[in-house]
N, C-alpha and C. Protein backbone atom coordinates (compact mmCIF):
# COMPACT_ATOMS: atom_id res chain seq x y z
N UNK A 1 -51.61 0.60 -53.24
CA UNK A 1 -52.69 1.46 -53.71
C UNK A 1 -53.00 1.11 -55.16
N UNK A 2 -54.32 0.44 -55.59
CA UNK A 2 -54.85 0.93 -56.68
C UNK A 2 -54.99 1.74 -57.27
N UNK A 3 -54.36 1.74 -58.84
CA UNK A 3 -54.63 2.65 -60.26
C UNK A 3 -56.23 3.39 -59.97
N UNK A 4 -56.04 4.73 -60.47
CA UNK A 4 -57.37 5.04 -60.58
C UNK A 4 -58.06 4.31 -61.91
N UNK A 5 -59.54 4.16 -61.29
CA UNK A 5 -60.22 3.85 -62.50
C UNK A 5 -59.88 2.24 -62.98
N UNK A 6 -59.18 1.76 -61.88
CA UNK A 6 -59.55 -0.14 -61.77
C UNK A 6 -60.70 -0.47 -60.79
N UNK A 7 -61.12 -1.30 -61.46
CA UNK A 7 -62.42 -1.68 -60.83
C UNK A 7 -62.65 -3.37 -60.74
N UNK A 8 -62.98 -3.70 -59.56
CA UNK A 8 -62.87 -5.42 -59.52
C UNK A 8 -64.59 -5.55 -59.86
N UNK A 9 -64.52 -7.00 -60.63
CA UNK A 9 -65.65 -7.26 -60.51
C UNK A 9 -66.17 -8.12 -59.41
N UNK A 10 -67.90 -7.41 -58.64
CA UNK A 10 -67.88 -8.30 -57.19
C UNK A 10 -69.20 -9.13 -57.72
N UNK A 11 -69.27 -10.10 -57.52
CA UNK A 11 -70.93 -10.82 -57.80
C UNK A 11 -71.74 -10.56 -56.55
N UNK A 12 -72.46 -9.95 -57.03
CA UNK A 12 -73.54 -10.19 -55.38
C UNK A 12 -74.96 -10.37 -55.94
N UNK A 13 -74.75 -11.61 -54.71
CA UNK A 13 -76.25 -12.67 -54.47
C UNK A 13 -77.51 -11.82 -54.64
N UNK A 14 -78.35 -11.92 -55.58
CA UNK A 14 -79.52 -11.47 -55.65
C UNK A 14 -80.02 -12.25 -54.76
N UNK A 15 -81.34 -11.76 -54.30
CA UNK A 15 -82.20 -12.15 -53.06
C UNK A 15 -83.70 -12.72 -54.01
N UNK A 16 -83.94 -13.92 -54.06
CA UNK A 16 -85.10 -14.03 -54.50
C UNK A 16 -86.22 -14.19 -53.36
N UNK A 17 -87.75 -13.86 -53.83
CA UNK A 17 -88.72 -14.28 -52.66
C UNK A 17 -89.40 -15.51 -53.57
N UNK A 18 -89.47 -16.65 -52.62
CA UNK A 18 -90.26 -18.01 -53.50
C UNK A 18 -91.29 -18.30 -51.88
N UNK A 19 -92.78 -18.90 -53.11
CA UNK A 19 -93.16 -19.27 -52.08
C UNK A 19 -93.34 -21.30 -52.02
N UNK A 20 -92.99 -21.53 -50.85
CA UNK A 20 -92.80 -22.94 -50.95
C UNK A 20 -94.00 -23.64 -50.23
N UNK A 21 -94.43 -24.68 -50.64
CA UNK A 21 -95.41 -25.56 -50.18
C UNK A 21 -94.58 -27.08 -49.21
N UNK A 22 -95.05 -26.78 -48.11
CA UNK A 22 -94.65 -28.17 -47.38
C UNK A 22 -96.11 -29.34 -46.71
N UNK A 23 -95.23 -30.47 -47.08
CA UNK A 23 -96.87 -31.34 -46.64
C UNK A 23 -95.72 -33.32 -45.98
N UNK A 24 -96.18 -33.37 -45.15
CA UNK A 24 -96.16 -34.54 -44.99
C UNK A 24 -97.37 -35.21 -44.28
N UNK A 25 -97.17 -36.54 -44.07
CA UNK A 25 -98.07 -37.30 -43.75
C UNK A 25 -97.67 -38.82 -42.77
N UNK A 26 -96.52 -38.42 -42.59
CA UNK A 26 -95.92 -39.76 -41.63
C UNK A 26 -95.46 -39.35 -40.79
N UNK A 27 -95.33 -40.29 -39.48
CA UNK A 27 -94.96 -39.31 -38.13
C UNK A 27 -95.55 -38.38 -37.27
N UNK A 28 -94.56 -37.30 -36.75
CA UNK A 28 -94.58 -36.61 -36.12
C UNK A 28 -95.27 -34.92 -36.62
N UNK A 29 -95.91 -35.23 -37.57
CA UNK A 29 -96.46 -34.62 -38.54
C UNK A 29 -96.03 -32.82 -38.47
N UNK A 30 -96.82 -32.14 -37.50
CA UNK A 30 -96.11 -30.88 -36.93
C UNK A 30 -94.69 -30.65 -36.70
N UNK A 31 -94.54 -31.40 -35.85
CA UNK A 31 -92.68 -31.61 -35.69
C UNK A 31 -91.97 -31.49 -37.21
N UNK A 32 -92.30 -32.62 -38.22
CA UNK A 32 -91.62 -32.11 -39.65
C UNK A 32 -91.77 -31.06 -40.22
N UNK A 33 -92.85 -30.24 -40.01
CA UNK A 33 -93.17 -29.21 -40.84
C UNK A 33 -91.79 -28.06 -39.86
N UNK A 34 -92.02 -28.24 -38.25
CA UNK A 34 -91.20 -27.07 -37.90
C UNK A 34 -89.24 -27.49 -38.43
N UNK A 35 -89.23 -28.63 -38.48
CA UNK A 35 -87.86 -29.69 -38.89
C UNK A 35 -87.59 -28.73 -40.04
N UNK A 36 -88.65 -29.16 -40.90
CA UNK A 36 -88.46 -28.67 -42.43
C UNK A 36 -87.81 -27.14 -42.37
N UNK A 37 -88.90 -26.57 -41.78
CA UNK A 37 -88.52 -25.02 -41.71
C UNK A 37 -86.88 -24.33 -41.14
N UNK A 38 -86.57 -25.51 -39.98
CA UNK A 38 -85.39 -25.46 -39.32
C UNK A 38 -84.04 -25.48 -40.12
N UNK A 39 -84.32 -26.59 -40.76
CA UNK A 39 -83.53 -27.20 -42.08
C UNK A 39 -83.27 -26.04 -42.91
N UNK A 40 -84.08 -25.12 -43.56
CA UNK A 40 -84.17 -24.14 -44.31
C UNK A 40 -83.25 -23.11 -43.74
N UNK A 41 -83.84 -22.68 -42.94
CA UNK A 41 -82.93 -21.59 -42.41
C UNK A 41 -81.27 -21.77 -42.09
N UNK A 42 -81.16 -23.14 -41.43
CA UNK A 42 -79.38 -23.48 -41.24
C UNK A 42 -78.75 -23.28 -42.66
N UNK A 43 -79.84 -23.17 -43.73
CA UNK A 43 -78.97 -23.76 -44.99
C UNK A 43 -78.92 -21.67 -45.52
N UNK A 44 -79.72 -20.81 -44.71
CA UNK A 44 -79.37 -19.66 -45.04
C UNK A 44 -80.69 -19.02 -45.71
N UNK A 45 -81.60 -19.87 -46.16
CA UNK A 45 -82.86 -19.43 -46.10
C UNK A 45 -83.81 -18.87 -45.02
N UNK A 46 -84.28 -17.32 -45.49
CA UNK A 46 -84.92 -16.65 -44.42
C UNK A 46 -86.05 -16.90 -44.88
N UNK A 47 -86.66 -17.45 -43.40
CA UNK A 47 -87.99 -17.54 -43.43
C UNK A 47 -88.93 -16.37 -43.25
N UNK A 48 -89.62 -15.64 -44.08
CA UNK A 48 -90.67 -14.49 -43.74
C UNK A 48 -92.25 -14.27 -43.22
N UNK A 49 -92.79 -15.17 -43.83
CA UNK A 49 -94.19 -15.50 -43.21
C UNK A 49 -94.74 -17.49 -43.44
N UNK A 50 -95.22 -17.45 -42.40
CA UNK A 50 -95.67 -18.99 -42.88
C UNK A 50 -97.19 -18.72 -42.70
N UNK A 51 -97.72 -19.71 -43.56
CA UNK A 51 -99.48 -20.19 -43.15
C UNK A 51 -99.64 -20.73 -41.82
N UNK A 52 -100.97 -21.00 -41.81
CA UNK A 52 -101.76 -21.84 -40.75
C UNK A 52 -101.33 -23.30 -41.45
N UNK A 53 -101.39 -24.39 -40.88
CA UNK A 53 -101.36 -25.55 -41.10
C UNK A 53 -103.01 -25.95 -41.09
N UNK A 54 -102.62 -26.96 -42.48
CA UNK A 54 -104.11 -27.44 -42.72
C UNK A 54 -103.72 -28.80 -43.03
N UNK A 55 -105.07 -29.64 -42.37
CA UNK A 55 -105.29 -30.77 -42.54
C UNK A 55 -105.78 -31.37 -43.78
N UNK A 56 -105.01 -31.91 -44.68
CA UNK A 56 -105.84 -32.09 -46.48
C UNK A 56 -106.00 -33.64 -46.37
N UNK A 57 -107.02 -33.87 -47.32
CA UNK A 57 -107.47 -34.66 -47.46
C UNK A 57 -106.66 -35.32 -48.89
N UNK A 58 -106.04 -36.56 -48.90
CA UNK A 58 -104.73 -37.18 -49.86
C UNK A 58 -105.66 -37.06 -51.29
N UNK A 59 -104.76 -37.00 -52.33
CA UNK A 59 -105.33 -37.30 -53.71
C UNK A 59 -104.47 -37.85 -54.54
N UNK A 60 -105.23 -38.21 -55.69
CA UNK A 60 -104.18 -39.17 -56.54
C UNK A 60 -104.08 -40.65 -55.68
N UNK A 61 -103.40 -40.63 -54.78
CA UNK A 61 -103.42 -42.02 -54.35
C UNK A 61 -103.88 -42.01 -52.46
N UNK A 62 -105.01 -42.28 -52.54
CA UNK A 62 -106.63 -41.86 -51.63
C UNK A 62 -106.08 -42.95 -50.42
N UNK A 63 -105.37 -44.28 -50.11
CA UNK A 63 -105.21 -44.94 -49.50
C UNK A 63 -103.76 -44.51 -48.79
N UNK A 64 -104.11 -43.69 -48.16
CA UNK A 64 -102.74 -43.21 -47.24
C UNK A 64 -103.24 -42.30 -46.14
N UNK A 65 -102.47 -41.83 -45.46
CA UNK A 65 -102.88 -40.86 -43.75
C UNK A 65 -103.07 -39.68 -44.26
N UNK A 66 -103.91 -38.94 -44.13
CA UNK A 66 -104.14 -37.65 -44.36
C UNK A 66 -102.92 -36.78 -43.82
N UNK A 67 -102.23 -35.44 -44.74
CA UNK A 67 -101.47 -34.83 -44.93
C UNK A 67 -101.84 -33.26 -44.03
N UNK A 68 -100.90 -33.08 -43.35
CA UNK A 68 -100.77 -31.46 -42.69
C UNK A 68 -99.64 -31.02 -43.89
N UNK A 69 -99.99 -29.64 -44.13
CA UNK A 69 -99.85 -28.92 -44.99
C UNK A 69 -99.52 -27.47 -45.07
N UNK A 70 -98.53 -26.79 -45.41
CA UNK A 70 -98.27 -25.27 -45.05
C UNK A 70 -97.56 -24.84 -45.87
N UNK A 71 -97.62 -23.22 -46.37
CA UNK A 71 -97.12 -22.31 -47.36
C UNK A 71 -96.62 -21.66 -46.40
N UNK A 72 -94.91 -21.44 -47.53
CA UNK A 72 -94.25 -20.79 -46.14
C UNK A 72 -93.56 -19.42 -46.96
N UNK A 73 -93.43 -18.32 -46.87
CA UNK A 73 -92.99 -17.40 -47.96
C UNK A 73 -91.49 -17.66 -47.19
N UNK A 74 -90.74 -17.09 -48.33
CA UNK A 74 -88.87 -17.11 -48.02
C UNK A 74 -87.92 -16.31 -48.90
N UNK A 75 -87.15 -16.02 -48.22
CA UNK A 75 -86.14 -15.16 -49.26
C UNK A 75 -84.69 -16.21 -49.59
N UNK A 76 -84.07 -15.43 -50.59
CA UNK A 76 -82.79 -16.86 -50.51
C UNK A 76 -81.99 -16.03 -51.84
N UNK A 77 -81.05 -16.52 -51.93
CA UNK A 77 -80.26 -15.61 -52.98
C UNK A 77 -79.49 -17.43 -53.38
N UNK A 78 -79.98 -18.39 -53.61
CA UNK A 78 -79.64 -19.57 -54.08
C UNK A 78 -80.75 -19.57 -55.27
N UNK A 79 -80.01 -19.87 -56.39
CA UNK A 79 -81.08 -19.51 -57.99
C UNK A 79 -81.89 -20.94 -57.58
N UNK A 80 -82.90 -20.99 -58.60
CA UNK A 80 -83.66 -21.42 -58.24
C UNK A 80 -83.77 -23.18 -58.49
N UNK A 81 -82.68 -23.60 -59.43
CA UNK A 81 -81.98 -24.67 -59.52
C UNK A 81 -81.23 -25.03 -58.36
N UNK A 82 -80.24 -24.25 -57.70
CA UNK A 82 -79.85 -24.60 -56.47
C UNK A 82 -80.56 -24.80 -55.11
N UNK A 83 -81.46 -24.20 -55.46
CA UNK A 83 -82.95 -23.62 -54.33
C UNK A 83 -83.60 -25.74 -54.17
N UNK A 84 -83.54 -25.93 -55.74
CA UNK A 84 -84.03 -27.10 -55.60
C UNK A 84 -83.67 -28.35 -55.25
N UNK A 85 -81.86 -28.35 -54.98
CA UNK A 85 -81.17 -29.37 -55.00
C UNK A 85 -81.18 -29.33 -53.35
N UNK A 86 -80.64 -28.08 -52.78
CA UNK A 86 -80.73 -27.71 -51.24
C UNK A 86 -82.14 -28.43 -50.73
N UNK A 87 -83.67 -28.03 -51.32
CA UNK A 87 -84.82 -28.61 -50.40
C UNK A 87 -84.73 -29.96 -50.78
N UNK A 88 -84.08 -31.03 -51.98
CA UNK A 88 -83.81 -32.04 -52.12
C UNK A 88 -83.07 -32.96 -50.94
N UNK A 89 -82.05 -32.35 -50.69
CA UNK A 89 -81.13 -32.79 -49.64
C UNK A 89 -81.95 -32.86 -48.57
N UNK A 90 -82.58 -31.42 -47.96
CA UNK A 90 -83.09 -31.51 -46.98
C UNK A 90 -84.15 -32.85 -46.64
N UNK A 91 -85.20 -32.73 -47.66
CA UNK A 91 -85.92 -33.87 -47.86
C UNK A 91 -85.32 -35.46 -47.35
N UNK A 92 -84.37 -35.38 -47.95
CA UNK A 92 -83.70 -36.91 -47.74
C UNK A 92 -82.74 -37.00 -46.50
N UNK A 93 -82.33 -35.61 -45.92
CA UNK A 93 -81.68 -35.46 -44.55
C UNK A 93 -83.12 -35.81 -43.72
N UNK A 94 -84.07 -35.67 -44.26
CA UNK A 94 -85.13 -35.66 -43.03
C UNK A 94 -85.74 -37.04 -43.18
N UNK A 95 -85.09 -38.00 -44.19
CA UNK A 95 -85.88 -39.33 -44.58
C UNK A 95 -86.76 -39.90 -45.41
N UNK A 96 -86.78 -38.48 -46.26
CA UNK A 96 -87.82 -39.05 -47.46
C UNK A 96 -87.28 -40.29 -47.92
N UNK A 97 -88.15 -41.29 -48.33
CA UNK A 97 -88.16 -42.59 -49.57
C UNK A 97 -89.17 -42.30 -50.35
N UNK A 98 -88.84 -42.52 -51.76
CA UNK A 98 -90.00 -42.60 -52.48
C UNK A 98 -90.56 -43.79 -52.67
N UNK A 99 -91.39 -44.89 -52.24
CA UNK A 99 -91.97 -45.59 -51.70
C UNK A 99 -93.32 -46.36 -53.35
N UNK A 100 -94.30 -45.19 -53.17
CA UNK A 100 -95.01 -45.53 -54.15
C UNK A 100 -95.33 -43.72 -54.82
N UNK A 101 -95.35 -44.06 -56.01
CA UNK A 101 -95.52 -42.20 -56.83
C UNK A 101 -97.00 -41.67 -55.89
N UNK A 102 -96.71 -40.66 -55.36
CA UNK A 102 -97.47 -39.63 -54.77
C UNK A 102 -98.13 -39.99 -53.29
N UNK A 103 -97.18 -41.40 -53.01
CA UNK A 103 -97.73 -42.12 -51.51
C UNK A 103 -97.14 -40.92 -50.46
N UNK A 104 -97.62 -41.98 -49.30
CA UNK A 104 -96.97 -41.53 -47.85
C UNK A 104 -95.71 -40.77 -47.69
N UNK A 105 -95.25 -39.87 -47.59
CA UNK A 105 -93.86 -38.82 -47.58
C UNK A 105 -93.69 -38.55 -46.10
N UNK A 106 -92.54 -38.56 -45.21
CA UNK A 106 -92.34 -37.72 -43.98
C UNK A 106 -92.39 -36.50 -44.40
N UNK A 107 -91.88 -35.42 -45.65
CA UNK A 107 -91.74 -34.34 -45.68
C UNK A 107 -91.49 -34.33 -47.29
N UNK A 108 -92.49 -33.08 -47.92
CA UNK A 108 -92.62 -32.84 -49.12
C UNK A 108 -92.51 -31.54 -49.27
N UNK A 109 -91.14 -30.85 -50.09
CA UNK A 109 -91.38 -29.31 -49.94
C UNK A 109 -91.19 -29.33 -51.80
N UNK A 110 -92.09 -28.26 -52.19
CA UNK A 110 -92.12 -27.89 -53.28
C UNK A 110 -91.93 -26.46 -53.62
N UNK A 111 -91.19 -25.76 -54.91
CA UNK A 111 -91.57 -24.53 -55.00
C UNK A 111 -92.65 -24.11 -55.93
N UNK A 112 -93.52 -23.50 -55.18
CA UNK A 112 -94.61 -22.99 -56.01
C UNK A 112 -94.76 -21.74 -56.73
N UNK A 113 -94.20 -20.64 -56.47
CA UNK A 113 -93.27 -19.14 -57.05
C UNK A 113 -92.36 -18.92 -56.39
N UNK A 114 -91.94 -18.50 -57.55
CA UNK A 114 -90.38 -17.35 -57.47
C UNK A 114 -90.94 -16.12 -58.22
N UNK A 115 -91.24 -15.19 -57.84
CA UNK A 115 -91.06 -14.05 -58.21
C UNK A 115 -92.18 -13.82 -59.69
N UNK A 116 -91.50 -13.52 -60.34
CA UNK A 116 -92.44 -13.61 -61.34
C UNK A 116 -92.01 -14.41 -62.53
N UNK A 117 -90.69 -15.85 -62.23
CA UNK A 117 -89.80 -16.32 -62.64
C UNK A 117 -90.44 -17.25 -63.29
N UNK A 118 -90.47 -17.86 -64.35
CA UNK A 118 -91.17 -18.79 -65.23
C UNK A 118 -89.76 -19.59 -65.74
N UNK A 119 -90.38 -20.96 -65.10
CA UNK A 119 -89.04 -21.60 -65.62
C UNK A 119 -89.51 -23.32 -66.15
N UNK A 120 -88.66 -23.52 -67.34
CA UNK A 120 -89.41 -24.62 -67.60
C UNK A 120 -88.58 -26.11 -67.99
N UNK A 121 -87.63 -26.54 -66.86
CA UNK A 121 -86.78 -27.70 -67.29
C UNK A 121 -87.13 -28.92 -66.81
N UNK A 122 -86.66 -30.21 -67.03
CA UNK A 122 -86.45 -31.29 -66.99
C UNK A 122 -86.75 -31.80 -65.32
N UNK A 123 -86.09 -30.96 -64.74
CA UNK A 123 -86.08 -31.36 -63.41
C UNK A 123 -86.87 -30.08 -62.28
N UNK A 124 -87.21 -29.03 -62.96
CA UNK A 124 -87.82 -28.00 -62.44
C UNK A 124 -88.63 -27.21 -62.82
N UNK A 125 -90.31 -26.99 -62.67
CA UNK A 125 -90.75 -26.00 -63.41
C UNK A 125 -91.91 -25.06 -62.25
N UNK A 126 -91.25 -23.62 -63.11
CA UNK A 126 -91.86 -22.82 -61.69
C UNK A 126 -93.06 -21.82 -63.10
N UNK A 127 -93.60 -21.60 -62.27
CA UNK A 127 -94.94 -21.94 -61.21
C UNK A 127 -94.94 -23.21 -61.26
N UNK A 128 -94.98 -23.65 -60.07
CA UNK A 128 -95.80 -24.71 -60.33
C UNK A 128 -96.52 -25.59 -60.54
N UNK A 129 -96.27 -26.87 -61.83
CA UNK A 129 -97.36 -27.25 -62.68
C UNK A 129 -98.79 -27.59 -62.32
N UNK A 130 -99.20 -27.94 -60.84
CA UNK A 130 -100.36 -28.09 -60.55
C UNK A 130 -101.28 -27.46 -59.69
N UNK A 131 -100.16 -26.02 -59.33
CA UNK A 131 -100.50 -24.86 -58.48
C UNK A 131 -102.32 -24.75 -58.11
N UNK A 132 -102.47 -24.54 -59.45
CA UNK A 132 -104.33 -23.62 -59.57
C UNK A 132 -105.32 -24.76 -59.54
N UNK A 133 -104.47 -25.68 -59.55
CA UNK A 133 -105.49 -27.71 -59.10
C UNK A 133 -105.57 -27.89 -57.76
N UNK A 134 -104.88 -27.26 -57.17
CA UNK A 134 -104.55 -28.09 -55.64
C UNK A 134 -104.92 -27.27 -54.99
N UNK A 135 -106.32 -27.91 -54.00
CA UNK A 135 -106.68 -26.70 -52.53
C UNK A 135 -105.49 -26.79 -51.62
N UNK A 136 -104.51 -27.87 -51.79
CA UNK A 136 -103.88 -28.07 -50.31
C UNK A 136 -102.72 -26.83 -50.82
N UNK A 137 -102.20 -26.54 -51.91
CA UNK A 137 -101.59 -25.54 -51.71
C UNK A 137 -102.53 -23.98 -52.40
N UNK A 138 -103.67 -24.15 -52.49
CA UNK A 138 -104.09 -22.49 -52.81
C UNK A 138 -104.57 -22.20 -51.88
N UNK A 139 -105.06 -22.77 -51.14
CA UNK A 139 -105.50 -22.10 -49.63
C UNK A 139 -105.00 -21.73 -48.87
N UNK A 140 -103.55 -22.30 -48.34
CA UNK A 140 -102.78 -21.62 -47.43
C UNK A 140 -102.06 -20.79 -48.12
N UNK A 141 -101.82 -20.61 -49.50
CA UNK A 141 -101.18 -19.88 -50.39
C UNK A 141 -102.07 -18.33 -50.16
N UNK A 142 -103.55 -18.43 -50.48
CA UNK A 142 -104.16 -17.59 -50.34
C UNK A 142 -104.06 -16.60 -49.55
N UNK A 143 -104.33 -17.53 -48.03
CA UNK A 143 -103.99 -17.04 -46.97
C UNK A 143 -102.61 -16.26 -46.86
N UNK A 144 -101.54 -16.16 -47.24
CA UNK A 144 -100.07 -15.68 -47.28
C UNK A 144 -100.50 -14.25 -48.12
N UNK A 145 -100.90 -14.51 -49.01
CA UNK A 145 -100.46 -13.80 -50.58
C UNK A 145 -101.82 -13.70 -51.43
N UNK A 146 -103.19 -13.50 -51.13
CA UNK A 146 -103.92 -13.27 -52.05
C UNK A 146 -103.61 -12.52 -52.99
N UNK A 147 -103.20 -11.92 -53.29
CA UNK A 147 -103.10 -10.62 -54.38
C UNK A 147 -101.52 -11.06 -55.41
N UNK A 148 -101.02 -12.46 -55.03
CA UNK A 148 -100.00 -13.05 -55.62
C UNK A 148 -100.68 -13.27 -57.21
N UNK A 149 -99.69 -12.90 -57.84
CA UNK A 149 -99.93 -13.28 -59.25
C UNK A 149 -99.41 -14.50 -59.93
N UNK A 150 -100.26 -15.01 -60.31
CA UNK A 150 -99.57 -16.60 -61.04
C UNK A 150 -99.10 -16.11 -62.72
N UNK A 151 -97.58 -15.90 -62.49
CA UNK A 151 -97.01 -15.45 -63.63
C UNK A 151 -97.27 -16.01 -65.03
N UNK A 152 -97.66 -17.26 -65.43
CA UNK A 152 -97.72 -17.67 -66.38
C UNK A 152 -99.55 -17.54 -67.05
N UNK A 153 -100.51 -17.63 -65.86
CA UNK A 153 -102.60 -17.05 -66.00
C UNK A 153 -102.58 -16.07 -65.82
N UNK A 154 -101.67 -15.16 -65.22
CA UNK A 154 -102.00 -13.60 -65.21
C UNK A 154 -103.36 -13.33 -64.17
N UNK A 155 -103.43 -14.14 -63.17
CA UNK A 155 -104.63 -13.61 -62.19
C UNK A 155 -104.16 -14.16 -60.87
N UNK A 156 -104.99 -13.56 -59.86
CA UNK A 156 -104.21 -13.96 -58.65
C UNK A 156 -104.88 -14.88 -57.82
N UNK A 157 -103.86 -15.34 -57.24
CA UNK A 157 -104.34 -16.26 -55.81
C UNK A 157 -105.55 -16.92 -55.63
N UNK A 158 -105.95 -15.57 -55.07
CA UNK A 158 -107.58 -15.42 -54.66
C UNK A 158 -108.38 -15.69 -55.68
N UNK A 159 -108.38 -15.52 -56.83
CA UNK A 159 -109.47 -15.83 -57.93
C UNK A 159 -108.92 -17.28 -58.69
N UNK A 160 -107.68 -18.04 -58.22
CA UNK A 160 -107.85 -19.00 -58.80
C UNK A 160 -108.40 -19.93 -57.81
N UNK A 161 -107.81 -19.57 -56.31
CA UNK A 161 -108.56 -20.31 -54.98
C UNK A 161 -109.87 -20.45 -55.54
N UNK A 162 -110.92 -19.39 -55.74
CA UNK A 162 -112.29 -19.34 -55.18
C UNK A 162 -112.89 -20.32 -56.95
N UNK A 163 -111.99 -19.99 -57.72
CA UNK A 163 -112.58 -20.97 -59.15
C UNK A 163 -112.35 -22.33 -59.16
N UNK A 164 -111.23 -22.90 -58.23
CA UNK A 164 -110.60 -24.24 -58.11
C UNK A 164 -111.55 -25.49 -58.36
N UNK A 165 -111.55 -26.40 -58.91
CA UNK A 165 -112.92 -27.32 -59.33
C UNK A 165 -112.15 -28.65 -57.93
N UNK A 166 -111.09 -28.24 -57.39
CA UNK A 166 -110.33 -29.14 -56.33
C UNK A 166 -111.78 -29.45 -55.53
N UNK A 167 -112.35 -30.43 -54.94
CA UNK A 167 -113.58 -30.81 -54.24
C UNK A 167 -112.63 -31.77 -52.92
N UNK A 168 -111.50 -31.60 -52.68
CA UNK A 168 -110.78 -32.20 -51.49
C UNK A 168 -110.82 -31.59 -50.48
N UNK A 169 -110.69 -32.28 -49.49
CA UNK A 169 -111.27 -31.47 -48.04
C UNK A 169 -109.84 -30.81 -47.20
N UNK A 170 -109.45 -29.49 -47.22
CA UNK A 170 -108.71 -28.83 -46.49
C UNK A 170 -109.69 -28.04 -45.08
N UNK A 171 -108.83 -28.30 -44.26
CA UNK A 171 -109.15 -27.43 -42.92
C UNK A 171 -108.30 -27.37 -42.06
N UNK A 172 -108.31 -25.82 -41.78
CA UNK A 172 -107.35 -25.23 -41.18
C UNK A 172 -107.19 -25.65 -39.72
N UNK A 173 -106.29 -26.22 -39.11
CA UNK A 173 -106.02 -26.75 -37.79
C UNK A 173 -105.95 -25.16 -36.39
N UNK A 174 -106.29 -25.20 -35.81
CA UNK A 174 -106.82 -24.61 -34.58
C UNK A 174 -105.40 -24.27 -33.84
């Protein structure tokens, strides 16, 4: 029997919600995106809502297969440094090479928020840096989470979607 008034210290896992962007463009295209998602969850990540998959049109480097694309919301109590090493692994369990900067990928997962978490290192920065540029992730982002706030512009989703100067062709697959 324990002394009164000892007390252990217990750590318990905070639960973060991040929302993640997945896109590949080689293969089995659908199949990776559900892979990806599969991957996630064995590793203890709950999946909560996903987008529609959209067909984007490539940028930055225009000579490659057009990319299917999906925002997937998730919970996870892995900080957000570990959050990144885990979808790393996964990535390269599923075959990523990096080939040519911003080419052809089997599977690309990024985090685009955590919470209202602003983080700014070497190897990780949340929001993510090209969030309010990219239709391929504000649209299905939209779709999830309009009323999401981009912690670092202070406006949401929906009003950076509809201002986006992005002129790349997303459409939502059927």
């Amino acid at each position: 029997m324990e002394p009164s008034g000892c007390y252990h210290k217990i750590r318990v896992a905070q639960v973060t919600k991040y929302f993640l962007s997945l896109g590949t463009n080689l293969g089995q295209k659908k199949n990776n995106l559900s892979q990806a998602l599969s991957l996630l969850e064995k590793k203890g990540v709950r999946i909560l809502r996903s987008s529609s998959i959209y067909r984007t049109q490539p940028i930055d480097f225009h000579k490659q297969p057009w990319f299917y694309n999906q925002v997937v919301e998730v919970e996870s109590s892995f900080s957000p440094l570990e959050f990144l090493r885990v979808i790393k692994n996964i990535e390269k369990t599923m075959g990523r090479r990096t080939t040519v900067k911003k080419g052809p990928r089997i599977i690309d997962i990024d985090i685009l928020l955590a919470e209202k978490i602003i983080i700014k290192a070497r190897e990780l920065v949340i929001p993510h840096p090209l969030l309010e540029k990219r239709n391929f992730v504000l649209i299905p982002l939209r779709e999830l989470s309009p009323h999401a706030i981009h912690p670092l512009l202070g406006t949401t989703i929906d009003i950076l979607a509809n201002k986006s100067e992005d002129k790349s062709i997303v459409k939502k697959l059927r």
